[in-house]
N, C-alpha and C. Protein backbone atom coordinates (compact mmCIF):
# COMPACT_ATOMS: atom_id res chain seq x y z
N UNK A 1 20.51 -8.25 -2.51
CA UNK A 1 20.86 -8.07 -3.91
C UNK A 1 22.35 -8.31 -4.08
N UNK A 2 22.64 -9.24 -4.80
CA UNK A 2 24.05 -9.42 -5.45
C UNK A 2 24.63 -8.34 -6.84
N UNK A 3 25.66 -8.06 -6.82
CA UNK A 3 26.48 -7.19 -8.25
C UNK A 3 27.32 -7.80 -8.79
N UNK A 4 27.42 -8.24 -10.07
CA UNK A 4 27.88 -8.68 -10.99
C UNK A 4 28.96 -7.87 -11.52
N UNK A 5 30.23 -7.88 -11.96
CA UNK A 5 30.86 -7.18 -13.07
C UNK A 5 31.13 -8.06 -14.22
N UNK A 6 30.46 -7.63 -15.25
CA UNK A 6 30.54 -7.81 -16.97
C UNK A 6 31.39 -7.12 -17.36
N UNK A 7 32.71 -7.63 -18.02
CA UNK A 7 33.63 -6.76 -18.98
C UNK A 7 32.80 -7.02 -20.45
N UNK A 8 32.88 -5.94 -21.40
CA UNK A 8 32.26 -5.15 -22.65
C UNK A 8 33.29 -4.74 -23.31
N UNK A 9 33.55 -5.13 -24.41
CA UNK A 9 34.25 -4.36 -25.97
C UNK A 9 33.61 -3.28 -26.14
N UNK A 10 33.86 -2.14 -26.58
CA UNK A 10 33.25 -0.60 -26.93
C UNK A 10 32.07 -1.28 -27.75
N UNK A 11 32.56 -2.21 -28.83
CA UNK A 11 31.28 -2.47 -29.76
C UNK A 11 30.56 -3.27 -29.46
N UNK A 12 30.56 -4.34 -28.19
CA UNK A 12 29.06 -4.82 -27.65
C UNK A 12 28.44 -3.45 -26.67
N UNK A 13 29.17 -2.94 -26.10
CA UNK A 13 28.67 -1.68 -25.32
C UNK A 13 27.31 -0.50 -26.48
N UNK A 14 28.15 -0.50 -27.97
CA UNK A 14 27.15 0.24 -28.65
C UNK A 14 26.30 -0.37 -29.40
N UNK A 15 26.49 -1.77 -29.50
CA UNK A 15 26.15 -2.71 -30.45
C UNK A 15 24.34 -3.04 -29.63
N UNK A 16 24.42 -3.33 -28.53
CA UNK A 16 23.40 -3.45 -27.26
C UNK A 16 22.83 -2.09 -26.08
N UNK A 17 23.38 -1.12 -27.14
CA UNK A 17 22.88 0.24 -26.55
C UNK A 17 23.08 0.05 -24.77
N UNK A 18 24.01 -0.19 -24.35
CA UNK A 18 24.45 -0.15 -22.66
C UNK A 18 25.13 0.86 -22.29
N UNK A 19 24.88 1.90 -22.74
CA UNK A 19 25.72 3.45 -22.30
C UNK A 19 25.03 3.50 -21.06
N UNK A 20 25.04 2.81 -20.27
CA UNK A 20 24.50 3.18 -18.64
C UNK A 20 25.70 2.91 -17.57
N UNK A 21 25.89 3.18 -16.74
CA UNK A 21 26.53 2.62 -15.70
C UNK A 21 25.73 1.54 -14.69
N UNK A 22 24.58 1.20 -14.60
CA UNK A 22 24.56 -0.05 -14.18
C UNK A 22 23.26 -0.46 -14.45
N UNK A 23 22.85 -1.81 -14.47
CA UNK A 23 21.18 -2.61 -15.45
C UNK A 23 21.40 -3.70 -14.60
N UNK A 24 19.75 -3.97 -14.62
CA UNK A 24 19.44 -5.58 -14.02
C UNK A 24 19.79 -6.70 -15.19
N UNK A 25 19.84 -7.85 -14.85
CA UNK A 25 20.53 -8.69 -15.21
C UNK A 25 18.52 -9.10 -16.42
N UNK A 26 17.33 -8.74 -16.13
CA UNK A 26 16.75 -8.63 -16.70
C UNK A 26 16.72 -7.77 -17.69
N UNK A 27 17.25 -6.76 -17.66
CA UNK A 27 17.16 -5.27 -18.95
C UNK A 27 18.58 -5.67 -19.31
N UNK A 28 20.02 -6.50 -19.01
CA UNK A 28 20.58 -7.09 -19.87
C UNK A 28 20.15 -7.97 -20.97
N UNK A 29 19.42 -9.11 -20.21
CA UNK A 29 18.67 -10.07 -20.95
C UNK A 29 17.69 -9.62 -22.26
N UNK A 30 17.09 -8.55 -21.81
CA UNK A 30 16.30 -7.81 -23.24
C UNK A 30 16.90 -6.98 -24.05
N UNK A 31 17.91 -5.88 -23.69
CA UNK A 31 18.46 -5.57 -24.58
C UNK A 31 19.09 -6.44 -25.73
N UNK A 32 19.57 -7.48 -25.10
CA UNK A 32 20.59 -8.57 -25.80
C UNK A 32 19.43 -9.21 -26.68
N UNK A 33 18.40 -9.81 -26.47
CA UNK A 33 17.25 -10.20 -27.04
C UNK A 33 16.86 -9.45 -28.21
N UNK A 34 16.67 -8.15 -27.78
CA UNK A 34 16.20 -7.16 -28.44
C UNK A 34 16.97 -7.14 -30.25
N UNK A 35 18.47 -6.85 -29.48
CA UNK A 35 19.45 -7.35 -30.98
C UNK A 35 19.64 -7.88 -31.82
N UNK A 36 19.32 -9.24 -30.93
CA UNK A 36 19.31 -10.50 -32.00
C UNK A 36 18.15 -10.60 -32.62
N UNK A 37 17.17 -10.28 -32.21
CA UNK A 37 15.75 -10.13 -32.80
C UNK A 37 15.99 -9.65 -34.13
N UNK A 38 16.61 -8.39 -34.20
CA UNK A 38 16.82 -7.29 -34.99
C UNK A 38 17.65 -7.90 -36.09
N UNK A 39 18.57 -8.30 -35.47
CA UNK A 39 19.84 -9.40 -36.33
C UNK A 39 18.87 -10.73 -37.51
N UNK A 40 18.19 -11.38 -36.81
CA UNK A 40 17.07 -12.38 -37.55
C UNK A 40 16.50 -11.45 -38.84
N UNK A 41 15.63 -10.60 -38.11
CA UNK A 41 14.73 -9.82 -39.22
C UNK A 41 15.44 -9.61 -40.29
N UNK A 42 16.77 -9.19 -39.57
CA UNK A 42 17.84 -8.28 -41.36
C UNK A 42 17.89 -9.81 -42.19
N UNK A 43 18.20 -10.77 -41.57
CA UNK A 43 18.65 -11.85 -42.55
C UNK A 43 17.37 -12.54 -43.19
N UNK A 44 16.41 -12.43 -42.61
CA UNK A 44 15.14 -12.82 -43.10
C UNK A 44 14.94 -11.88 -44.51
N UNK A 45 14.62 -10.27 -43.82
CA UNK A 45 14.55 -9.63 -44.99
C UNK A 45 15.92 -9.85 -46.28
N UNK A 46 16.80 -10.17 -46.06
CA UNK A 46 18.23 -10.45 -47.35
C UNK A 46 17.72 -11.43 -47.58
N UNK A 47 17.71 -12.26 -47.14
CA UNK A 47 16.99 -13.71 -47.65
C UNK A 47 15.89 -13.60 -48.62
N UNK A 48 14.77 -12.57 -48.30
CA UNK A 48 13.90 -13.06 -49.08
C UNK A 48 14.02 -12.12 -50.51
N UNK A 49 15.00 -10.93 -50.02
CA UNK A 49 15.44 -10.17 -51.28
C UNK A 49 16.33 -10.88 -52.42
N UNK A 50 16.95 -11.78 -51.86
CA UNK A 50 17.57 -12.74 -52.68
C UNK A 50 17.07 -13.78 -53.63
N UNK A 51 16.19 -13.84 -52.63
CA UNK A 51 14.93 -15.12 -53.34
C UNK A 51 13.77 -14.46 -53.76
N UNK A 52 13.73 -13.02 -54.40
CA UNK A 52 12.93 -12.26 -55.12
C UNK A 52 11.23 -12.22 -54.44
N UNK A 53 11.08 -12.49 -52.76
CA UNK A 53 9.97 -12.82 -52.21
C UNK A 53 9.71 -11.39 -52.15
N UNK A 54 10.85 -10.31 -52.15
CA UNK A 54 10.55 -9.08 -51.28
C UNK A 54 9.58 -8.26 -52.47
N UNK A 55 9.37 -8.92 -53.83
CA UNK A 55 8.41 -8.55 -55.02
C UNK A 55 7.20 -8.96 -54.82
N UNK A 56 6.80 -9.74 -53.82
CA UNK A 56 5.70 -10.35 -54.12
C UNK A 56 4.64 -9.16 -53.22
N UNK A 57 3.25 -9.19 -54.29
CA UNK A 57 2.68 -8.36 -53.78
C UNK A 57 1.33 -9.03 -52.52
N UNK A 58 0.59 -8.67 -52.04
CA UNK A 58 0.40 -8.92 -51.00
C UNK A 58 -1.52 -10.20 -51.97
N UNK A 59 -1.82 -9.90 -53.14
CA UNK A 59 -2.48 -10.92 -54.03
C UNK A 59 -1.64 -12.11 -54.39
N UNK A 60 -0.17 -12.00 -54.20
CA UNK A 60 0.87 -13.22 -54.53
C UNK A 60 0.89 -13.56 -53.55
N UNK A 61 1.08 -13.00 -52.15
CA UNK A 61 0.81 -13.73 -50.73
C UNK A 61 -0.16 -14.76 -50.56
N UNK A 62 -1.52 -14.30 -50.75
CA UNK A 62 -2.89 -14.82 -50.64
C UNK A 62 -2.88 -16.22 -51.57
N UNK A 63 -2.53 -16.13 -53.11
CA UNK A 63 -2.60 -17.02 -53.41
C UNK A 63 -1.86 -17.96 -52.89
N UNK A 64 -0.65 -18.22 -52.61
CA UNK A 64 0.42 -18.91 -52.05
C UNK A 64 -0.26 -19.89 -50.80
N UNK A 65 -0.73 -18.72 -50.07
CA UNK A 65 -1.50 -19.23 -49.13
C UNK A 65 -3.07 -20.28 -49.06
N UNK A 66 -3.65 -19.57 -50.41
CA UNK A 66 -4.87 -20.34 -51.22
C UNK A 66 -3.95 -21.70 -51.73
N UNK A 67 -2.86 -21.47 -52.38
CA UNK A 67 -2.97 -22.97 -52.85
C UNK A 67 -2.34 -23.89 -51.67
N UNK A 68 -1.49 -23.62 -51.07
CA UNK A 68 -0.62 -24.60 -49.67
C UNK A 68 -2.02 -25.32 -49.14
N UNK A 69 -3.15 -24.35 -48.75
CA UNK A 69 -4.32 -24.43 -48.22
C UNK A 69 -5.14 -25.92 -48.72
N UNK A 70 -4.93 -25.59 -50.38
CA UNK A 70 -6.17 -26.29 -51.19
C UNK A 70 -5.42 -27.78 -50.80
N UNK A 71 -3.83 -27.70 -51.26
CA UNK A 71 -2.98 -29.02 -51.78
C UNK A 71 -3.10 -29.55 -49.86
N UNK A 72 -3.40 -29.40 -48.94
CA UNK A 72 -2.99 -29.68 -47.78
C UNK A 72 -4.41 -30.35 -47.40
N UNK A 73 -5.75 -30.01 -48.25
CA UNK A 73 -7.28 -30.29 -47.65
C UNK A 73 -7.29 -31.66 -48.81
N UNK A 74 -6.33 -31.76 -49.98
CA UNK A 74 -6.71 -32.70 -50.72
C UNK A 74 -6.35 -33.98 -50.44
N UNK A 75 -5.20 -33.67 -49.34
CA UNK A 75 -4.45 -35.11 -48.82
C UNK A 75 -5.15 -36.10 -48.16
């Protein structure tokens, strides 16, 4: 087994929850994953609050989906 030292800013340290003293270079890899995951979702959800999607009720889903459906079988 090889050891690595990673220098960390306090705020990637809390930003990636790494309050440990030492992680595999795999449970780095997921935590870090884990974040950005998290990071996507927020901008997805602003995004669609912006673009008034976050109103749509789950019968405005379906149709959306009914018509993409219909206009895509007519081609």
């Amino acid at each position: 087994m090889s050891t690595m030292t990673v220098t960390l800013t306090e705020e990637q340290v809390n930003r990636y929850d790494l309050n440990v003293d030492s992680l595999t270079l795999d449970k780095l890899v997921e935590k870090i994953k884990l974040e950005l995951t998290r990071d996507a979702l927020r901008k997805c959800q602003a995004a669609a609050s912006e673009g008034g999607l976050d109103l749509l009720t789950m019968d405005d889903i379906n149709a959306e989906i009914r018509a993409v459906r219909e206009a895509k079988n007519r081609r």
